[in-house]
Protein backbone atom coordinates (compact mmCIF):
# COMPACT_ATOMS: atom_id res chain seq x y z
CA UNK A 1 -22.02 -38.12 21.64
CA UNK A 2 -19.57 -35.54 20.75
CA UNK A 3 -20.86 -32.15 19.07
CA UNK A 4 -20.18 -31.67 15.51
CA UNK A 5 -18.73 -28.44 13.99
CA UNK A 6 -18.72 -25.12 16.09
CA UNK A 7 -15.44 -24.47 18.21
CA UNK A 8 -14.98 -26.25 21.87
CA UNK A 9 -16.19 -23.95 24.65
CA UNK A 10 -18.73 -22.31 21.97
CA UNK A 11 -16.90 -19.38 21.89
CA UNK A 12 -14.29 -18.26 18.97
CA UNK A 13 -11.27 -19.12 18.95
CA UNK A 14 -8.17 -16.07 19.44
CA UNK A 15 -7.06 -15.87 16.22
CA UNK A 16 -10.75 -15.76 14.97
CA UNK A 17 -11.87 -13.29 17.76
CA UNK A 18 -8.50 -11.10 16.77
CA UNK A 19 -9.25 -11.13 13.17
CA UNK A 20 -12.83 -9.98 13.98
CA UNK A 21 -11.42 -6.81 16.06
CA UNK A 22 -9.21 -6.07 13.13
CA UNK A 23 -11.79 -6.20 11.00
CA UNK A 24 -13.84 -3.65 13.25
CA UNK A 25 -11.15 -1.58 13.19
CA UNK A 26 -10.08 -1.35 9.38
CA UNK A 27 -13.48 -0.37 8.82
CA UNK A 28 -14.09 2.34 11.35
CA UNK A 29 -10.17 3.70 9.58
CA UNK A 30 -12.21 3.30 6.42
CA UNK A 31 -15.19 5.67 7.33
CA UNK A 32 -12.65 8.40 8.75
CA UNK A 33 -10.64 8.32 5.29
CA UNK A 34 -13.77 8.33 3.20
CA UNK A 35 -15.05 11.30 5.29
CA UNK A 36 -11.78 13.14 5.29
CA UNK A 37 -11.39 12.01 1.71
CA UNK A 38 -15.24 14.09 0.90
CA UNK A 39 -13.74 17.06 2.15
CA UNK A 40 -10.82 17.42 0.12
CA UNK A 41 -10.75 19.26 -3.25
CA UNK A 42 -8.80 18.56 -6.65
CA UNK A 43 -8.31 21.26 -9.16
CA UNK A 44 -6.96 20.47 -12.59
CA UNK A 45 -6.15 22.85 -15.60
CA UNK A 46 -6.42 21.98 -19.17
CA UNK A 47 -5.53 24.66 -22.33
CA UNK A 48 -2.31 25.96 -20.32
CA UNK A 49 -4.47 26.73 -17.47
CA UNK A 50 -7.42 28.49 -20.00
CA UNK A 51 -9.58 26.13 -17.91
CA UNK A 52 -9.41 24.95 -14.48
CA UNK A 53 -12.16 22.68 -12.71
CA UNK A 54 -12.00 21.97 -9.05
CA UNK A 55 -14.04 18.71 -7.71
CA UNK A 56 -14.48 17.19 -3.99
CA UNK A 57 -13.42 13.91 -3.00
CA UNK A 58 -17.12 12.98 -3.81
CA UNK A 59 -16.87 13.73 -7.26
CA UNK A 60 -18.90 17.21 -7.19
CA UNK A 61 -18.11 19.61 -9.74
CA UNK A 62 -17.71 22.93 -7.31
CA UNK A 63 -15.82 25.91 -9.81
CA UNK A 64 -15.27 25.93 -13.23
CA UNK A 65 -12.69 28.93 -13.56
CA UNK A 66 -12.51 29.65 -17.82
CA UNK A 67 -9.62 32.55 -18.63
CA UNK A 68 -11.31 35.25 -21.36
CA UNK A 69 -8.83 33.54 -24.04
CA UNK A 70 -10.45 30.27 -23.81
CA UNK A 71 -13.80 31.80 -24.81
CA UNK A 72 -13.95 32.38 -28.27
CA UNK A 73 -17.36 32.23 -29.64
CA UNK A 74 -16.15 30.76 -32.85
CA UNK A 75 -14.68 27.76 -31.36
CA UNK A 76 -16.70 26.46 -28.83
CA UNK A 77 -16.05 23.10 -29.65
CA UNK A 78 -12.33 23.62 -28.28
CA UNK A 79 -14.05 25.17 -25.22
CA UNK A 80 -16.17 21.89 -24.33
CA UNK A 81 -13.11 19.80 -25.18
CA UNK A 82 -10.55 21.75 -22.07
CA UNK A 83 -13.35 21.92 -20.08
CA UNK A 84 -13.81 17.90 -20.50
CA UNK A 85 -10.61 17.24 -19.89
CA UNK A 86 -10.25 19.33 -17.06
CA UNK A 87 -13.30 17.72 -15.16
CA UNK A 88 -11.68 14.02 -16.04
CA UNK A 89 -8.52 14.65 -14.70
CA UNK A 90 -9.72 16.29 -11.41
CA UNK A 91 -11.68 13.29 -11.37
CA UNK A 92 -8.95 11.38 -12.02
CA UNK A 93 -6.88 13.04 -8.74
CA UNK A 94 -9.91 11.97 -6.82
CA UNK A 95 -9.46 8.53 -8.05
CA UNK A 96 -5.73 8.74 -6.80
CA UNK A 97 -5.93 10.15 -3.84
CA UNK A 98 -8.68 7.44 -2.36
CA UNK A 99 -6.39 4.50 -3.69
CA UNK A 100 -3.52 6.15 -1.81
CA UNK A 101 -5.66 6.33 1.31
CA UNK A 102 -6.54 3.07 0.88
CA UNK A 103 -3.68 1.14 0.11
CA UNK A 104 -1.77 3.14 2.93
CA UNK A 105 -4.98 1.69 5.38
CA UNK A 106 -4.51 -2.00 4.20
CA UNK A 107 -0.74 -1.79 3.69
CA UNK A 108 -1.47 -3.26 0.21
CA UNK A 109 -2.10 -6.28 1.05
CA UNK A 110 -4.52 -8.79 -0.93
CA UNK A 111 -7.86 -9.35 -0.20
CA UNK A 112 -9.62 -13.20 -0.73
CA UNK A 113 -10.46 -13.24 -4.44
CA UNK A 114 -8.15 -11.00 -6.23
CA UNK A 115 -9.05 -7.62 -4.83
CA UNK A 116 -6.83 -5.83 -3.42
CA UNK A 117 -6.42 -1.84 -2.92
C-alpha cells in the first residue's frame, strides 16, 4: 500500500528545502537591520527650528533642544504644540527609515495575504 501525503524519500523536496534557507536568511538580514535600525537617531525641528526633538530607531525620546524664543511663559500652549509636532515627525523618520530597510531587504515583493513591506 502506497503512503499517503508527505514527499517520496521523506525528505523535502529542493525547491521546498531552498525556500526554507531563504527564509533563514531573510530573517537573520531582518535582525541586523532592526539592530542597526535601534541605533540610528532622527532629529526633527518644528517652529523654524524653535524646537528640535531627536528619537532612536526604537522610538526613545533622547534630546529635546527648545531655542529661548520658543519659551514664552504666556503661550505655552504654542510651546506643547512644536514640541508635539516635533516628536511626531521624528517619529515619523523612524517610521521611514525601517520601511526603507525593509522593502530594500524583500525587494518589495508581496507577502501571502496582502502584506507586503
Amino acid at each position: 500500500m502506497a503512503k499517503r501525503g508527505g514527499f517520496p524519500g521523506g525528505g523535502m523536496p529542493g525547491n521546498m528545502n531552498n525556500l526554507m534557507k531563504q527564509a533563514q536568511r531573510m530573517q537573520r538580514q531582518m535582525e541586523e537591520n532592526q539592530k542597526e535600525l535601534e541605533t540610528k537617531e532622527f532629529t526633527a525641528k518644528a517652529g523654524g527650528g524653535a524646537v528640535e526633538v531627536t528619537v532612536t530607531g526604537k522610538k526613545e525620546v533622547v534630546k529635546v533642544i527648545l531655542s529661548e524664543e520658543a519659551v514664552d511663559p504666556d503661550d505655552i500652549e504654542m510651546l506643547q504644540d512644536l514640541i508635539v509636532a516635533a516628536t511626531n515627525e521624528a517619529m515619523h523618520m523612524a517610521d521611514e527609515a525601517n520601511t526603507e530597510a525593509m522593502s530594500k531587504m524583500t525587494g518589495g515583493m508581496g507577502l501571502p495575504g496582502g502584506f507586503s513591506f
